[in-house]
Protein backbone atom coordinates (compact mmCIF):
# COMPACT_ATOMS: atom_id res chain seq x y z
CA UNK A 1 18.92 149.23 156.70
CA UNK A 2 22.19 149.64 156.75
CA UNK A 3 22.96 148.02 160.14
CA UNK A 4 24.20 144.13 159.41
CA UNK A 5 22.76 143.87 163.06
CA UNK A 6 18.51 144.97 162.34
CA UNK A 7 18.58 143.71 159.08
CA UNK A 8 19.72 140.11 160.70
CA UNK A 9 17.48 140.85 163.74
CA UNK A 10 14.33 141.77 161.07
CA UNK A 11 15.14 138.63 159.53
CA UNK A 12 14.86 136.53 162.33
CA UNK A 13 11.77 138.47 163.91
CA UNK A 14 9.76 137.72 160.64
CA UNK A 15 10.85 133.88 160.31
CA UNK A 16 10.30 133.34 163.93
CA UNK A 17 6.41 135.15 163.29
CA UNK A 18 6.07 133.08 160.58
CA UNK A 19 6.90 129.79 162.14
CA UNK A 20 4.45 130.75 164.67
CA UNK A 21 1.85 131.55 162.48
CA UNK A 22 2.24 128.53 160.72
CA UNK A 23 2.20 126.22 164.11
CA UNK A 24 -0.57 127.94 165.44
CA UNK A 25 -2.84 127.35 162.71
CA UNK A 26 -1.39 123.88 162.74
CA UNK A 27 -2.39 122.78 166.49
CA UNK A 28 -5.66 124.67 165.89
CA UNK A 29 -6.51 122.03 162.79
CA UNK A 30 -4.70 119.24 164.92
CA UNK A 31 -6.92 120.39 167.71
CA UNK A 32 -10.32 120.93 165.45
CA UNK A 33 -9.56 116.85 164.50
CA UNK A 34 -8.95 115.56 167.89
CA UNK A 35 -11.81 117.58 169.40
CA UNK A 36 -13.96 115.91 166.79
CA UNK A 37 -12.77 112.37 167.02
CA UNK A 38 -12.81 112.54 170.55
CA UNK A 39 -16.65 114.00 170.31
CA UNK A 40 -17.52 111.12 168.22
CA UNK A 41 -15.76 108.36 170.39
CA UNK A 42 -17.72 109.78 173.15
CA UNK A 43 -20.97 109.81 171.37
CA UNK A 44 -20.81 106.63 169.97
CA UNK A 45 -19.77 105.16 173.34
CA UNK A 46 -23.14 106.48 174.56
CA UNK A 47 -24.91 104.86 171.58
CA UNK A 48 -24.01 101.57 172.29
CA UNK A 49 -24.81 102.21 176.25
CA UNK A 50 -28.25 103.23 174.47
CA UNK A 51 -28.12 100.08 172.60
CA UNK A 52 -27.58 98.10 175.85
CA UNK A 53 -30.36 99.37 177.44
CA UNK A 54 -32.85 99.47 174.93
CA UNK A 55 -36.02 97.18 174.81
CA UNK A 56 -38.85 96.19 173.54
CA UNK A 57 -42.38 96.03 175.57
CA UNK A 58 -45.05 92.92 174.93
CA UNK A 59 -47.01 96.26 173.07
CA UNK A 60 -44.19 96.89 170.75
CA UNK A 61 -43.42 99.87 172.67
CA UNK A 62 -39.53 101.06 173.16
CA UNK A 63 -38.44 100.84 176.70
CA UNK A 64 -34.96 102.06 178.30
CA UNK A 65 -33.88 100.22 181.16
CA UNK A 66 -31.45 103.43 182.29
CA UNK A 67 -30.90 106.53 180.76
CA UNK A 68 -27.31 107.84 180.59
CA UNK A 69 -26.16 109.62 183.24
CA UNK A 70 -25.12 113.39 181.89
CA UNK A 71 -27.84 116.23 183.19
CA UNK A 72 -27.25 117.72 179.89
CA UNK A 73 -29.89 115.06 178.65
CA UNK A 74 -32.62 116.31 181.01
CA UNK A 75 -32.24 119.87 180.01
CA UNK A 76 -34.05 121.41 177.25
CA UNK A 77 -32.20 122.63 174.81
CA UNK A 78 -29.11 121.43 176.87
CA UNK A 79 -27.06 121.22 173.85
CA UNK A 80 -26.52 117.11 174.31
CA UNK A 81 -29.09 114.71 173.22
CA UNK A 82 -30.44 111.32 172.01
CA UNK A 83 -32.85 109.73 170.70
CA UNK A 84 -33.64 105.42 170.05
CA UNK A 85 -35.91 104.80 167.36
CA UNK A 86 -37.45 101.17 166.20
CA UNK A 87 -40.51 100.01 163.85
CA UNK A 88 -41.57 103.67 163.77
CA UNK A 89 -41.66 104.23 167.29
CA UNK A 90 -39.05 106.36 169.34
CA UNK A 91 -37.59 107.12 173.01
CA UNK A 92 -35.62 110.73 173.29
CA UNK A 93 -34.19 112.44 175.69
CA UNK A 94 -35.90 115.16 177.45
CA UNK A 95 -32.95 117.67 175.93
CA UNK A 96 -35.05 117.22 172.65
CA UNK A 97 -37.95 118.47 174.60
CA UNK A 98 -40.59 118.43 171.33
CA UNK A 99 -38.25 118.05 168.59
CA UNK A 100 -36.73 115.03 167.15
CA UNK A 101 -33.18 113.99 165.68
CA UNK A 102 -33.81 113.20 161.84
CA UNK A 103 -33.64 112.21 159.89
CA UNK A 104 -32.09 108.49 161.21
CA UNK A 105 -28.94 108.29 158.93
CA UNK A 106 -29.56 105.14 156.56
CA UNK A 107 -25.91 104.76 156.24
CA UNK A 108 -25.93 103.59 159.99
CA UNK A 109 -24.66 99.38 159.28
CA UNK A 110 -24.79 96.69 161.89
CA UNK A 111 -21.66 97.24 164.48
CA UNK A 112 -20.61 100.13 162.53
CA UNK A 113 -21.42 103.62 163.66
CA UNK A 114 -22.26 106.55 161.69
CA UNK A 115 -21.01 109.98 162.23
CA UNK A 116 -22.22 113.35 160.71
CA UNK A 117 -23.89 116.76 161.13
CA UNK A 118 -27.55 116.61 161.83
CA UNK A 119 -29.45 120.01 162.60
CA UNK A 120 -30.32 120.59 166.14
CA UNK A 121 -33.88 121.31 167.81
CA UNK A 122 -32.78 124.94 168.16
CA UNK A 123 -31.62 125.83 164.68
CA UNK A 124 -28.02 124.96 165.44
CA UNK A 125 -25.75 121.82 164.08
CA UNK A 126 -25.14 118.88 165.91
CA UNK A 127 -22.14 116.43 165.84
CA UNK A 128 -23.74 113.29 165.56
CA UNK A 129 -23.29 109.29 166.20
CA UNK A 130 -25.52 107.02 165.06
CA UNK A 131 -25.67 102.95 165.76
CA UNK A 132 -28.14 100.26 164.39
CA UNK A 133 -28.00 97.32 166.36
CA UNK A 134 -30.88 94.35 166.30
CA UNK A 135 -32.79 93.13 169.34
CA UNK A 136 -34.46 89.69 169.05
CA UNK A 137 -37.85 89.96 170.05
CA UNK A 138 -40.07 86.51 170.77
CA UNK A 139 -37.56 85.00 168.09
CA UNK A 140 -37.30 87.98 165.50
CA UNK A 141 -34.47 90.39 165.11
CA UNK A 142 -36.13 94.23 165.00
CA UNK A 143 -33.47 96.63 163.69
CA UNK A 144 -33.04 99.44 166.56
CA UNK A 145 -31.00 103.36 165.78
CA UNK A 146 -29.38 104.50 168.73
CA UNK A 147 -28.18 108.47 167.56
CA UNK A 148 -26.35 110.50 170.26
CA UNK A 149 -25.93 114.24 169.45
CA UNK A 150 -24.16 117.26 171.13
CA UNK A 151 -24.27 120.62 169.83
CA UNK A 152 -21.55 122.49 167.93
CA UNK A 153 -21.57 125.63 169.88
CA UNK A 154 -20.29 123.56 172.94
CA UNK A 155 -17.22 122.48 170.46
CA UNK A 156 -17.00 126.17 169.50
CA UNK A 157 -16.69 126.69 172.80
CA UNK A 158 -13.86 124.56 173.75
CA UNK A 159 -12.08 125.73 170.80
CA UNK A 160 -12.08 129.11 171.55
CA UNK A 161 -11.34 128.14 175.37
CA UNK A 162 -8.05 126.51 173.91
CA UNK A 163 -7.51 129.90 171.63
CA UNK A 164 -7.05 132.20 174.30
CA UNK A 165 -4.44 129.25 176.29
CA UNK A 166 -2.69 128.67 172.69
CA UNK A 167 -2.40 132.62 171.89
CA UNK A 168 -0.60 133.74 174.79
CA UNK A 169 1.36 130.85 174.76
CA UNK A 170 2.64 131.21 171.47
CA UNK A 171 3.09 135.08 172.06
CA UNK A 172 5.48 133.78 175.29
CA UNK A 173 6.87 131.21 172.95
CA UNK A 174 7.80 134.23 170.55
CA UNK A 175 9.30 136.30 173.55
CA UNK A 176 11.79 133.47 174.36
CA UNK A 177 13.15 132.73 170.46
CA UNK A 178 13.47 136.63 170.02
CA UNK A 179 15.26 137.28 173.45
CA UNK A 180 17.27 133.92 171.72
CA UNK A 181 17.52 135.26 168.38
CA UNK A 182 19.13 138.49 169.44
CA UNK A 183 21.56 136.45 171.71
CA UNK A 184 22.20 134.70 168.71
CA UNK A 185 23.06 138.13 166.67
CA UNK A 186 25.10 139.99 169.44
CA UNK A 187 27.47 136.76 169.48
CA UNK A 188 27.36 135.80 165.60
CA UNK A 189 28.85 140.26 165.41
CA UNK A 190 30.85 139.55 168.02
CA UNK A 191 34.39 138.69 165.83
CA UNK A 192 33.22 142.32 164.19
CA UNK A 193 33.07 144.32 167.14
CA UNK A 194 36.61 142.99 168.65
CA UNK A 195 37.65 143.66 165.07
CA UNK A 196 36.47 147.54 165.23
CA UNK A 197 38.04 147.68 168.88
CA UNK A 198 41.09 146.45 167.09
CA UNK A 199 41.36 148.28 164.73
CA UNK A 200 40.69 151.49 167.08
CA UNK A 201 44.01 150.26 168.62
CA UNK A 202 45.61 150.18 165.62
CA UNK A 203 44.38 153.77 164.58
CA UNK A 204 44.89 155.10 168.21
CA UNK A 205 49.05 153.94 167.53
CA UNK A 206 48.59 151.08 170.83
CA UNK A 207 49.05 148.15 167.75
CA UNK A 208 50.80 148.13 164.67
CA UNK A 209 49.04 145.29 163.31
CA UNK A 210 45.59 143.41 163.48
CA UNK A 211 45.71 140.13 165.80
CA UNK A 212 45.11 136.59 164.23
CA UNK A 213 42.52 135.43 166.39
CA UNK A 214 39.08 135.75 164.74
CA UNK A 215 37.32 132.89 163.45
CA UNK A 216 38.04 131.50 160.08
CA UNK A 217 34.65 133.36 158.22
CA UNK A 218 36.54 137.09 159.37
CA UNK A 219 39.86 135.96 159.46
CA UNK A 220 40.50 136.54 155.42
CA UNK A 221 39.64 140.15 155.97
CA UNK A 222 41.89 140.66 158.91
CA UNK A 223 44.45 139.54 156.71
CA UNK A 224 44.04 141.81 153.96
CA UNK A 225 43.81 144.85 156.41
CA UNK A 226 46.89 143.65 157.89
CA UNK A 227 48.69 143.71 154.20
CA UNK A 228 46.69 147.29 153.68
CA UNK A 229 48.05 148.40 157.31
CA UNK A 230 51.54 147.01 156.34
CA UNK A 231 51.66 148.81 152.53
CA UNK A 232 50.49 151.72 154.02
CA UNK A 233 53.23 152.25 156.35
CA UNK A 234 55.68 151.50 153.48
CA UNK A 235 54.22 153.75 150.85
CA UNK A 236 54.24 156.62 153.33
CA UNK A 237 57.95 156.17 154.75
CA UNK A 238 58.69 155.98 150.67
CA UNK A 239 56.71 159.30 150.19
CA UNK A 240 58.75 161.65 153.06
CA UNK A 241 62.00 159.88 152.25
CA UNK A 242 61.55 160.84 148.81
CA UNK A 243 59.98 164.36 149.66
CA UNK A 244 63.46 164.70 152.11
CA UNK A 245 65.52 163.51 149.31
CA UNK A 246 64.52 165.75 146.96
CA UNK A 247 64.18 168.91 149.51
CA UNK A 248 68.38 167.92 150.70
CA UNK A 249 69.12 167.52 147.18
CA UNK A 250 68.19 171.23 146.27
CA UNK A 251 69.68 172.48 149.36
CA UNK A 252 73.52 172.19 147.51
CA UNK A 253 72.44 173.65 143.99
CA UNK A 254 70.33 176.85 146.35
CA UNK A 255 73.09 177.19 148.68
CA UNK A 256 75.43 177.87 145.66
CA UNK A 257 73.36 180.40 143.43
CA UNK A 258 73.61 182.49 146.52
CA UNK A 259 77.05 182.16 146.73
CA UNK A 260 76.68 182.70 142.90
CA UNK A 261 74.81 185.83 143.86
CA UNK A 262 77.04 187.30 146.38
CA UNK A 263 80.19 186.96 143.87
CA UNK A 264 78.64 188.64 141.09
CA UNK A 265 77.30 191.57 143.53
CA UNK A 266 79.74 194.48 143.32
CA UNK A 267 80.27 193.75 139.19
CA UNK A 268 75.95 192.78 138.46
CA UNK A 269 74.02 194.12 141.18
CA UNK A 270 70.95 193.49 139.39
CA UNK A 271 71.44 189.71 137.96
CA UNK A 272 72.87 189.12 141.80
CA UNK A 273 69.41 190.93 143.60
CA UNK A 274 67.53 188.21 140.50
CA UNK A 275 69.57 185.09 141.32
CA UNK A 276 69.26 185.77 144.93
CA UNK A 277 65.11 186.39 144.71
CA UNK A 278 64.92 183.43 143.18
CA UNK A 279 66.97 181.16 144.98
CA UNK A 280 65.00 182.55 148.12
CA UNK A 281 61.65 181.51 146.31
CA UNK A 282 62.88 177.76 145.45
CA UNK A 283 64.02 177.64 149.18
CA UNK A 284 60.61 178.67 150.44
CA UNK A 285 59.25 175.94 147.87
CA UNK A 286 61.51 174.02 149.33
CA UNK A 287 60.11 174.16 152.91
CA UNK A 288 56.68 173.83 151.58
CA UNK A 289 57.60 170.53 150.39
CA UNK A 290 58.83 169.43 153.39
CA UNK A 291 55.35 170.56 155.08
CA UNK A 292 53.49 168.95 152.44
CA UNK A 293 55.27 166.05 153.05
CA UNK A 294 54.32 165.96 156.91
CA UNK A 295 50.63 166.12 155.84
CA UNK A 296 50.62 163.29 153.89
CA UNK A 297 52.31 161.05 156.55
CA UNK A 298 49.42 162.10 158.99
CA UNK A 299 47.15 160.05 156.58
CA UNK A 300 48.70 156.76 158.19
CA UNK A 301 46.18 154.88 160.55
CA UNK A 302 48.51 154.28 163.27
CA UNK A 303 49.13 158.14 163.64
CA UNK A 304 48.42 159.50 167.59
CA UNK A 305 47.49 162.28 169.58
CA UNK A 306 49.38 164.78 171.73
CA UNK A 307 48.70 166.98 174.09
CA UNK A 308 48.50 170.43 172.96
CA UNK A 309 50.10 172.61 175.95
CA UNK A 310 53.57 171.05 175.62
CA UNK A 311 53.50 172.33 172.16
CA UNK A 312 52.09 175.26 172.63
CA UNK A 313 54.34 176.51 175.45
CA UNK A 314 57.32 175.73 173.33
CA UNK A 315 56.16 177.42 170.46
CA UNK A 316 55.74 180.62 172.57
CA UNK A 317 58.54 180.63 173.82
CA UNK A 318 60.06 180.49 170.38
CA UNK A 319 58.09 183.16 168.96
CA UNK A 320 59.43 185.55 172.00
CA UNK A 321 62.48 185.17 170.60
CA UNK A 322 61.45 185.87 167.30
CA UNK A 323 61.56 189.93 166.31
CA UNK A 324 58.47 191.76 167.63
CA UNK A 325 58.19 188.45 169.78
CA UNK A 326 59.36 189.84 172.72
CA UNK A 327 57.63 193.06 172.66
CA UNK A 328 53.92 191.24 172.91
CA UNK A 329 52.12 190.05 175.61
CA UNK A 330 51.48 186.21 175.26
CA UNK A 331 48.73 184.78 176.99
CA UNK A 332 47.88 181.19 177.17
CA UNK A 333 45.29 179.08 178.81
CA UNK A 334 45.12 175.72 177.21
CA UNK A 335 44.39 172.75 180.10
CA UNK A 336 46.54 169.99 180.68
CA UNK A 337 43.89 167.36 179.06
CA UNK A 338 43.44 168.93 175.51
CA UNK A 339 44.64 166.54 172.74
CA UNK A 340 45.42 167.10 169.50
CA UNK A 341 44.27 163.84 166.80
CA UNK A 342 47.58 164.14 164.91
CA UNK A 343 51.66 163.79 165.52
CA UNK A 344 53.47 166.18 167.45
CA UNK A 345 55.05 167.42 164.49
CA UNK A 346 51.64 168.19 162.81
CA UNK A 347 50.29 170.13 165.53
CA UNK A 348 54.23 172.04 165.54
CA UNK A 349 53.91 172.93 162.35
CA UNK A 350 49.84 173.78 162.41
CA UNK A 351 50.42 176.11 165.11
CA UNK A 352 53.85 177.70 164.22
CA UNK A 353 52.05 178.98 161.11
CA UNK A 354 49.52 180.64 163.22
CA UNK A 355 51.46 181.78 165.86
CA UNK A 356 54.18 183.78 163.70
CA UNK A 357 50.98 185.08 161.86
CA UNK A 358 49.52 186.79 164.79
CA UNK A 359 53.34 187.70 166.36
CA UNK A 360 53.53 189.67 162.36
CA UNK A 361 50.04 191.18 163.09
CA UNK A 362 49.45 191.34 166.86
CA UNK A 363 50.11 195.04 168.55
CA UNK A 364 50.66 194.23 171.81
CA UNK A 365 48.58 190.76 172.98
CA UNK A 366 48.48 187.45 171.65
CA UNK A 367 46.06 184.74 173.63
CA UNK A 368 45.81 181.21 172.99
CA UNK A 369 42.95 179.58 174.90
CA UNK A 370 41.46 175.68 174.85
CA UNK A 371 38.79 174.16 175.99
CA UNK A 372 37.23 170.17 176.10
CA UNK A 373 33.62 169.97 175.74
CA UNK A 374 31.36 166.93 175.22
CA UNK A 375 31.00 167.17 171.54
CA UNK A 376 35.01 168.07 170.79
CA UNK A 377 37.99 170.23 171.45
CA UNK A 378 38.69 173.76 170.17
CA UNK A 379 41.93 175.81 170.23
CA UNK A 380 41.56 179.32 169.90
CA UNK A 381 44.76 182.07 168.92
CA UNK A 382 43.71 185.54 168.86
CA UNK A 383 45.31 188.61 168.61
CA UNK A 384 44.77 192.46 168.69
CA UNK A 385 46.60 193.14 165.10
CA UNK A 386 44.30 195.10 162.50
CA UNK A 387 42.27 192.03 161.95
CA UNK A 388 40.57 191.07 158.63
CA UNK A 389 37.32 192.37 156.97
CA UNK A 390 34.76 189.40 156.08
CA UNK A 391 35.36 189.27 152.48
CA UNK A 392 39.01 189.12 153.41
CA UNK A 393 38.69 186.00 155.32
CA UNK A 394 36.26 184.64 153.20
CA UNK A 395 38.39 185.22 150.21
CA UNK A 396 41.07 182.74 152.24
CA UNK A 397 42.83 181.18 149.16
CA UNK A 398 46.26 179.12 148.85
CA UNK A 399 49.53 181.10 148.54
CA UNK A 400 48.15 184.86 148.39
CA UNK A 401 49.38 188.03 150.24
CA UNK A 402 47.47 190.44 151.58
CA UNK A 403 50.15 193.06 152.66
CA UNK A 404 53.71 192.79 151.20
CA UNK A 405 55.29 194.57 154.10
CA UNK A 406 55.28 191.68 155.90
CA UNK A 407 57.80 188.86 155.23
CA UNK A 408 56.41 185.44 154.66
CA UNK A 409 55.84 183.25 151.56
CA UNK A 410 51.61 183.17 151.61
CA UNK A 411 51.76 179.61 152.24
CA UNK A 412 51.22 179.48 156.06
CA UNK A 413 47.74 179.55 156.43
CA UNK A 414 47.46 177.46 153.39
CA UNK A 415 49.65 174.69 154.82
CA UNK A 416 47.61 175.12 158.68
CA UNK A 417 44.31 174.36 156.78
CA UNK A 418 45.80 171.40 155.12
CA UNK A 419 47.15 169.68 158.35
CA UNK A 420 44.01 170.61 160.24
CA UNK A 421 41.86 169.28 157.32
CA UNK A 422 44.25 165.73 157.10
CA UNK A 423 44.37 165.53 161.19
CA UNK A 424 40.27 165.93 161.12
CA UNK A 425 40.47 169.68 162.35
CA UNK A 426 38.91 172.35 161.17
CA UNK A 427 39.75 176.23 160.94
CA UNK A 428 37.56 178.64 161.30
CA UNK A 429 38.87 182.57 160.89
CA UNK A 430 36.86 185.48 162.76
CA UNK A 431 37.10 188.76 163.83
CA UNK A 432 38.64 188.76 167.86
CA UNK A 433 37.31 190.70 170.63
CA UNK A 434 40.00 193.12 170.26
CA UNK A 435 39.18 193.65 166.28
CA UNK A 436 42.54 191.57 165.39
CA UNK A 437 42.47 188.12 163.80
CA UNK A 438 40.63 184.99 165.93
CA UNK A 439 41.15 181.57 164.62
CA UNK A 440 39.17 178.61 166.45
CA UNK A 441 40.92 174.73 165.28
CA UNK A 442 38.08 172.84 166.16
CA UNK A 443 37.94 168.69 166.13
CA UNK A 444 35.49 165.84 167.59
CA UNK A 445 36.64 163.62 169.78
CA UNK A 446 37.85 160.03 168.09
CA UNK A 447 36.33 157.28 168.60
């Protein structure tokens, strides 16, 4: 339910059910009222034919000049009937077979007809319309009912004929305002996708800022990622120029305690080897800082990706040069479309780390390897040194050494795992097919 797109769309589904619901049972009632006033408008039009044809015989017997013309009256039981009554005498239609329509509603008035339920010859209910209208007989007016009938079952009928022509109707009816509805929704989201393909841009390094295009309901937002974009970029140039300044201003006061140290070597060889230790520690510090510094730029969302070979074939070519370098033999296999999410000088710095950790370690091969896959990247560097055990690598932990022969400050690996972790990398450590030290730098693609 956290889609702004099915909660809208679940919205709309249930109001557009509802309105359905709601004008289906309202035709059906508008449909139940015409069906009736039409029944009785026909009904009483056949009671007054009735009362046009109606007469009276010199015996006092009813007579019917013509009968009305729907076969439904001359079938028994046909479900349509009448019946002319006068003086206690009465004509009905052969429909009524050996029944009879009673009782004669007394609220029938002169030219005013009567309509009601009466119950039918077969145990069913009957609309009914009922007319008293006077014939003058040898000067005397004799009060005559006229009542016209038609079962309800035949209205049941037609109302469940125009049910199953009103259902799938409405249920087409429904089709069309949901296939509208989600029109509707895919354009009213519209502003928000261009606005995540935007800001993909943005991320991706192709912008620098958000356009001012979107309609006036998303354009507030756009502006206060644009101010976020633009403080961003400030507070991070602020953050390395200060992390530069303060790394250039301790390069003077290092640079002279060795000097410092080197003086006082022939008369304090001991305060000189102490001055010189730790000027070498505040240096390393130093270029920690620096690192650190990198890190925290690659936190800025215009940042972009590079390829990896460039870098890595560089880097090699470095560490050949390096002692030990030139004795190994480097293997690389990285393809040309591997992309690292981060700057250049992340992925420099990333891999440097690793790669003068296996140059220390390696005995004779070094192989760095890539592949692309669906899911994501990986970049492997393995070596054939004397490895790690698995507490060892699980024990991983910021700044510590795990052989003093080797040169280094113990903050490589600790520095790799933070730029993988800001770039959206991860490291994993294992053991290599040759028993030396495998690291895989694993990352999805971005979207």
């Amino acid at each position: 339910m956290r889609s702004l797109r099915l909660r809208l769309s679940l919205a709309a589904a249930g109001l557009i059910v509802l309105a359905l619901a709601l004008a289906g049972a309202g035709l059906t009632l508008i449909f139940d009222r015409v069906l009736d006033a039409r029944t009785a408008e026909d009904l009483d039009r056949t009671a007054k034919f009735l009362g046009g044809q109606v007469g009276i015989a010199p015996d006092g017997s009813l007579t019917l000049q013509r009968e009305p013309p729907d076969p439904r009256f001359a079938t028994p039981y046909g479900g349509l009937y009448w019946q002319v009554a006068a003086d206690g005498r009465s004509l009905r239609s052969r429909s009524l077979w050996d029944k009879a329509l009673g009782p004669t509603p007394a609220a029938a008035e002169p030219g005013r007809p009567w309509v009601g339920d009466l119950p039918g010859p077969d145990g069913g209910r009957l609309v009914a319309a009922a007319r008293r209208i006077e014939i003058e007989v040898r000067g005397a007016a004799v009060p005559v009912s006229a009542v016209v009938a038609e079962d309800r079952r035949d209205l049941a009928a037609s109302r469940a004929t125009y049910l199953r022509l009103l259902v799938p109707s409405l249920a087409a009816l429904g089709l069309v305002l949901t296939l509208a509805m989600w029109v509707f929704v895919h354009r009213a989201l519209g502003p928000f996708r261009t606005l995540r393909a935007e800001l993909g841009a943005v991320h991706a390094g192709r912008r620098t800022r958000l356009p001012e295009h979107f309609p006036e309901e998303v354009q507030p937002l756009v502006d206060d990622l644009n101010r976020l974009i633009a403080a961003q970029a400030r507070s991070l140039q602020r953050a390395r120029a200060r992390a530069g300044d303060m790394a250039h201003g301790l390069k003077t006061p290092l640079a002279v305690l060795a000097a410092l140290a080197r003086r006082t070597q022939a008369a304090e060889p001991g305060l000189a080897a102490e001055i010189e230790a730790q000027a070498l520690a505040m240096g390393r510090q130093v270029e920690r800082t620096l690192a650190r510094a990198r890190i925290v730029a690659g936190g800025d969302l215009r940042r972009r990706g590079c390829r990896v070979a460039p870098v890595v074939d560089r880097l090699v070519a470095t560490m050949r040069r390096l002692p030990e370098g030139d004795s190994l033999a480097w293997e690389v296999a990285v393809p040309d479309a591997l992309a690292y999410p981060g700057e250049e000088g992340d992925l420099t710095e990333l891999l440097g780390n690793l790669l003068d950790n296996a140059r220390k370690w390696a005995h004779r091969r070094v192989a760095v390897t890539g592949a692309v896959t669906a899911s994501g990247s990986v970049l492997r560097i393995a070596d054939d040194g004397p490895g790690m055990s698995a507490t060892a690598i699980g024990q991983i932990a910021r700044g510590r050494r795990w052989d003093e022969t080797k040169p280094g400050t113990g903050f490589g690996i600790a520095i790799a795992r933070d730029i993988a972790e800001e770039t959206g990398a991860t490291l994993h450590f294992s053991r290599s097919e040759a028993e030396g030290l495998r690291v895989d730098i694993a990352w999805t693609a971005r979207a």
